[in-house]
C-alpha atoms as a PDB file:
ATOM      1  CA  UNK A   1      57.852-174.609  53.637  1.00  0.00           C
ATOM      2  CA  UNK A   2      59.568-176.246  50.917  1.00  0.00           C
ATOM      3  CA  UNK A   3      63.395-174.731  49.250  1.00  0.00           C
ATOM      4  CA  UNK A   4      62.047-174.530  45.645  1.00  0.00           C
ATOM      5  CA  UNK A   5      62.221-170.072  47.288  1.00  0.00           C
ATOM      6  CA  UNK A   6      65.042-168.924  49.208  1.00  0.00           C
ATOM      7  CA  UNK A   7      64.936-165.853  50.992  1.00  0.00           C
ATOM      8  CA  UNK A   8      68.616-164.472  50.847  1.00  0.00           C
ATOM      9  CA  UNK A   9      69.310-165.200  54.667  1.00  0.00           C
ATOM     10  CA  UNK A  10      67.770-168.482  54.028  1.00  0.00           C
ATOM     11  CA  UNK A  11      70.225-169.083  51.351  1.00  0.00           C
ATOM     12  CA  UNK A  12      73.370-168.029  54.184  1.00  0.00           C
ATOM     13  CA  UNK A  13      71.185-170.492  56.997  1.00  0.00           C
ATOM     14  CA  UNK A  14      70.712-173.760  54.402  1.00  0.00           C
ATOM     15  CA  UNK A  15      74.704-173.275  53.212  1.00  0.00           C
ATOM     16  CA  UNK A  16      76.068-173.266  57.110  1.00  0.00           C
ATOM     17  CA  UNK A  17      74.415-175.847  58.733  1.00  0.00           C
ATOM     18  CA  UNK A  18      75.934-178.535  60.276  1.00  0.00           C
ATOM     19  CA  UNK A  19      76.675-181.844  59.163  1.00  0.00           C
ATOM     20  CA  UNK A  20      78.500-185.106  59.225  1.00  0.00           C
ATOM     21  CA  UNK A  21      81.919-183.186  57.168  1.00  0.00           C
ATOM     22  CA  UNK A  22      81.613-179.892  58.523  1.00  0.00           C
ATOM     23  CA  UNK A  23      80.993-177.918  62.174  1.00  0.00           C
ATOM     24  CA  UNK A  24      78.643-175.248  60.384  1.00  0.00           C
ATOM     25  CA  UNK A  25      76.661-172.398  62.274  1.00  0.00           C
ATOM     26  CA  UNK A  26      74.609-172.215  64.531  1.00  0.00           C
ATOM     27  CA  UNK A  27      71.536-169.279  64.185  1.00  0.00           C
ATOM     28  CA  UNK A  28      68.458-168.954  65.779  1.00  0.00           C
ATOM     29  CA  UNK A  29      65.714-168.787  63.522  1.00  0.00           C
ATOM     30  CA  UNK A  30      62.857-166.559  64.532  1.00  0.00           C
ATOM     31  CA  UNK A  31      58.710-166.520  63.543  1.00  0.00           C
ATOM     32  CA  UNK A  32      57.827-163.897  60.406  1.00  0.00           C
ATOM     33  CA  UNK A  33      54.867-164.315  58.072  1.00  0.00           C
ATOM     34  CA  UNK A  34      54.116-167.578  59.500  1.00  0.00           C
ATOM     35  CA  UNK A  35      57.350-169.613  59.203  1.00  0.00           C
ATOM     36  CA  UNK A  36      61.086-169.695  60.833  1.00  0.00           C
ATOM     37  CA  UNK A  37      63.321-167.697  59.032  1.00  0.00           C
ATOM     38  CA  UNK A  38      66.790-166.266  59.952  1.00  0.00           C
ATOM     39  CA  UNK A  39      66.563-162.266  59.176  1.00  0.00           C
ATOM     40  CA  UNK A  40      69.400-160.748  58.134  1.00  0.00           C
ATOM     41  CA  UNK A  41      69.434-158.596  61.303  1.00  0.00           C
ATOM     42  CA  UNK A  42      69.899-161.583  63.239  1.00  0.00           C
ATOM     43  CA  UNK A  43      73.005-162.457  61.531  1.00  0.00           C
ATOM     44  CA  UNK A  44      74.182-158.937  62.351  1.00  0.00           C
ATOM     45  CA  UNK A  45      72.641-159.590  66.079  1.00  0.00           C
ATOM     46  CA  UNK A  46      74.526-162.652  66.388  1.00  0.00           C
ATOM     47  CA  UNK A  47      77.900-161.159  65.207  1.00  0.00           C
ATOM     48  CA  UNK A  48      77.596-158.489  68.105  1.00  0.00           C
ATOM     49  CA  UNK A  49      76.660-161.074  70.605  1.00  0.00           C
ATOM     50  CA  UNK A  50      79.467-163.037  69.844  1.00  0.00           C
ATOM     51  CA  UNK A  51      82.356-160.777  68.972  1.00  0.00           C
ATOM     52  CA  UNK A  52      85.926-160.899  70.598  1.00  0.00           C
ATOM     53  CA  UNK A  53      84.845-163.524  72.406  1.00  0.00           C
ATOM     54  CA  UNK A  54      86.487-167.259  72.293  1.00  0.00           C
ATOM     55  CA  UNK A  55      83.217-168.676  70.949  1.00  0.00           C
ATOM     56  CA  UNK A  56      82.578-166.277  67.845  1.00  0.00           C
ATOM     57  CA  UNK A  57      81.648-167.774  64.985  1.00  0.00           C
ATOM     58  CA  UNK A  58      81.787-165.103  62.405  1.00  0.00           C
ATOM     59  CA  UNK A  59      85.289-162.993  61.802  1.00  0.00           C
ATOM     60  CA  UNK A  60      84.712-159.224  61.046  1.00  0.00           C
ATOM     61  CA  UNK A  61      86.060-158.873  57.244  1.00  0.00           C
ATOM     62  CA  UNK A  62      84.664-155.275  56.304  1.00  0.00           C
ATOM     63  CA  UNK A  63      81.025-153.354  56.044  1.00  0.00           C
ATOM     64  CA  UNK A  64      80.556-150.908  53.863  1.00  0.00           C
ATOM     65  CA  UNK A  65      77.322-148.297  54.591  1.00  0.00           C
ATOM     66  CA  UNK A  66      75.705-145.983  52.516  1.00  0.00           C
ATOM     67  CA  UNK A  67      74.938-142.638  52.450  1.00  0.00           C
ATOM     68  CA  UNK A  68      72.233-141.692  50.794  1.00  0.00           C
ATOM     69  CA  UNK A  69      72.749-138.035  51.058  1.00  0.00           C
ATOM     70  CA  UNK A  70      76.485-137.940  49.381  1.00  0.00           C
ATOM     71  CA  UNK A  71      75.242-141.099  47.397  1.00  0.00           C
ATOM     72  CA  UNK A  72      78.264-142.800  47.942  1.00  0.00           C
ATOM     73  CA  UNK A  73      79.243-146.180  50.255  1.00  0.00           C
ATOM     74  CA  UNK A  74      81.285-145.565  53.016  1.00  0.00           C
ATOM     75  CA  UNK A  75      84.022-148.022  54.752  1.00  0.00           C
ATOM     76  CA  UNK A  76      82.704-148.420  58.357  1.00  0.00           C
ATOM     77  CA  UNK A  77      84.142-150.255  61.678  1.00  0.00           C
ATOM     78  CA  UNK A  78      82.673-153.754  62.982  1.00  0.00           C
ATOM     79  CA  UNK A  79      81.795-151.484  65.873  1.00  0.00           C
ATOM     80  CA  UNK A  80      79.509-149.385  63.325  1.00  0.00           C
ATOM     81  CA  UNK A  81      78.092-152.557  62.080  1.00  0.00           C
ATOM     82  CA  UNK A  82      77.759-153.825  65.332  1.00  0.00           C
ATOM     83  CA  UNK A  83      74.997-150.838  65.655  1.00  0.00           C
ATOM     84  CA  UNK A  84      72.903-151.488  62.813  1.00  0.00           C
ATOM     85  CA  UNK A  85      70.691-154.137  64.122  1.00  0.00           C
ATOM     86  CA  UNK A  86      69.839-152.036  66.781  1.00  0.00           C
ATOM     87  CA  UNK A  87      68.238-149.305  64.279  1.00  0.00           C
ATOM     88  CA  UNK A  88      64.252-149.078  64.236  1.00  0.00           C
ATOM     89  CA  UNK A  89      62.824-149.495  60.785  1.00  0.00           C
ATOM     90  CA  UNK A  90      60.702-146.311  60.909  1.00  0.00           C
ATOM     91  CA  UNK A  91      64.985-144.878  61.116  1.00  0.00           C
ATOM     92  CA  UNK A  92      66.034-146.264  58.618  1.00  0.00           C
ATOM     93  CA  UNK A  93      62.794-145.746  56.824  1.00  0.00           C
ATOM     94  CA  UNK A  94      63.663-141.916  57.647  1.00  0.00           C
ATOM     95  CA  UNK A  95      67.092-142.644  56.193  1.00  0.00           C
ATOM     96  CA  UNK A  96      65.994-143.704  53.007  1.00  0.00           C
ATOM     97  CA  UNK A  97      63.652-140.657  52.030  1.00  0.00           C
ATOM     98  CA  UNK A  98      65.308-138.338  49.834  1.00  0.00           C
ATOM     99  CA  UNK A  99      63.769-135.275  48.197  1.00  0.00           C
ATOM    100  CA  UNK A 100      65.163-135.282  44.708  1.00  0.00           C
ATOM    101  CA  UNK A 101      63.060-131.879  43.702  1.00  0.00           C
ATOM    102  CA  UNK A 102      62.413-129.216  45.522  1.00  0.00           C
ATOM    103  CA  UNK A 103      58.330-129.037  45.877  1.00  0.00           C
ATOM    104  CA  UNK A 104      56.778-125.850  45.793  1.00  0.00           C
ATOM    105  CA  UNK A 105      53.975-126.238  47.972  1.00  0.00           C
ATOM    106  CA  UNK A 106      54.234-128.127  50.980  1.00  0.00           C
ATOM    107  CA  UNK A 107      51.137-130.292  50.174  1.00  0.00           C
ATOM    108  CA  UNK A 108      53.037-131.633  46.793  1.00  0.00           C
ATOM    109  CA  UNK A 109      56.702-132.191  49.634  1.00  0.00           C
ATOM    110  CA  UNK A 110      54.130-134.419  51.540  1.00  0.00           C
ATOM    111  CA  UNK A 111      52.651-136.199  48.581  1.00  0.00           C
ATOM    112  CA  UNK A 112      55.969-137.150  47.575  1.00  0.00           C
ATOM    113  CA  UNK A 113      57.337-138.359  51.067  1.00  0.00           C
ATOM    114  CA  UNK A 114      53.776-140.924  51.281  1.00  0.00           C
ATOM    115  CA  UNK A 115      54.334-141.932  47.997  1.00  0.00           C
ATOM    116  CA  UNK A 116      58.303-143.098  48.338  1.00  0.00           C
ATOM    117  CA  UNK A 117      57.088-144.261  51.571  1.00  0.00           C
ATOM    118  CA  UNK A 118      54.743-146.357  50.304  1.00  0.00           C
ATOM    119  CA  UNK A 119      57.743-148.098  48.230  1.00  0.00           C
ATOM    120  CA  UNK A 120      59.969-148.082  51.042  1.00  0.00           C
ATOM    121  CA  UNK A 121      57.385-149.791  53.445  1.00  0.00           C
ATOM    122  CA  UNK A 122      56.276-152.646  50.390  1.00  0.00           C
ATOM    123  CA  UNK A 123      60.066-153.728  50.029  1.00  0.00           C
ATOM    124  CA  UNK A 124      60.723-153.630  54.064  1.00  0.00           C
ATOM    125  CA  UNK A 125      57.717-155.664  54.752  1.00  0.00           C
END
């Protein structure tokens, strides 16, 4: 409840808002782990909302995406990033798993999918 800890988005909320020498942003903040926070899929959210319109507030500048298969980032389209927000978390969750080694047994494959989902989930949530 205090700014001594900034998430990132809160960082991008506290630097836009308005004030007496500037217009700022406007963003909805929404309820997680018991406080009002603006997630970065909301910024994302908002961008779509508001895009080619008269009223947007954010210009599209570039997004790049990754691929973890070719491990490499990709260029994408504002109509690409448009998308993202609309992703579930258990997809992008299915994204992120890569098999890195071949198991043997398929036992050891499903050890290895809990354990880097266990990882996945902790920095997610």
């Amino acid at each position: 409840m205090t700014d001594n800890a900034l998430f990132c988005s809160e960082l991008i909320y506290k630097s836009y808002l308005c004030s007496k020498n500037k217009k700022g942003l406007t963003f909805k903040l929404e309820p997680k782990a018991g406080r009002l926070l603006l997630s970065p899929n909301s910024i994302v959210k908002k961008f779509d909302a508001e895009y080619g319109s008269e009223n947007a507030e954010f210009d599209f500048v570039l997004f790049y995406d990754s691929s973890e298969k070719e491990k490499k980032d990709i260029r994408k389209s504002a109509i690409d990033l448009k998308t993202t927000w609309k992703l579930s978390k258990w997809m992008i969750i299915k994204r992120r798993i890569i098999f890195k080694r071949e198991a043997k047994h398929s036992i050891v494959k499903l050890n290895l999918v809990i354990s880097k989902l266990k990882i996945i989930l902790n920095i997610v949530f």
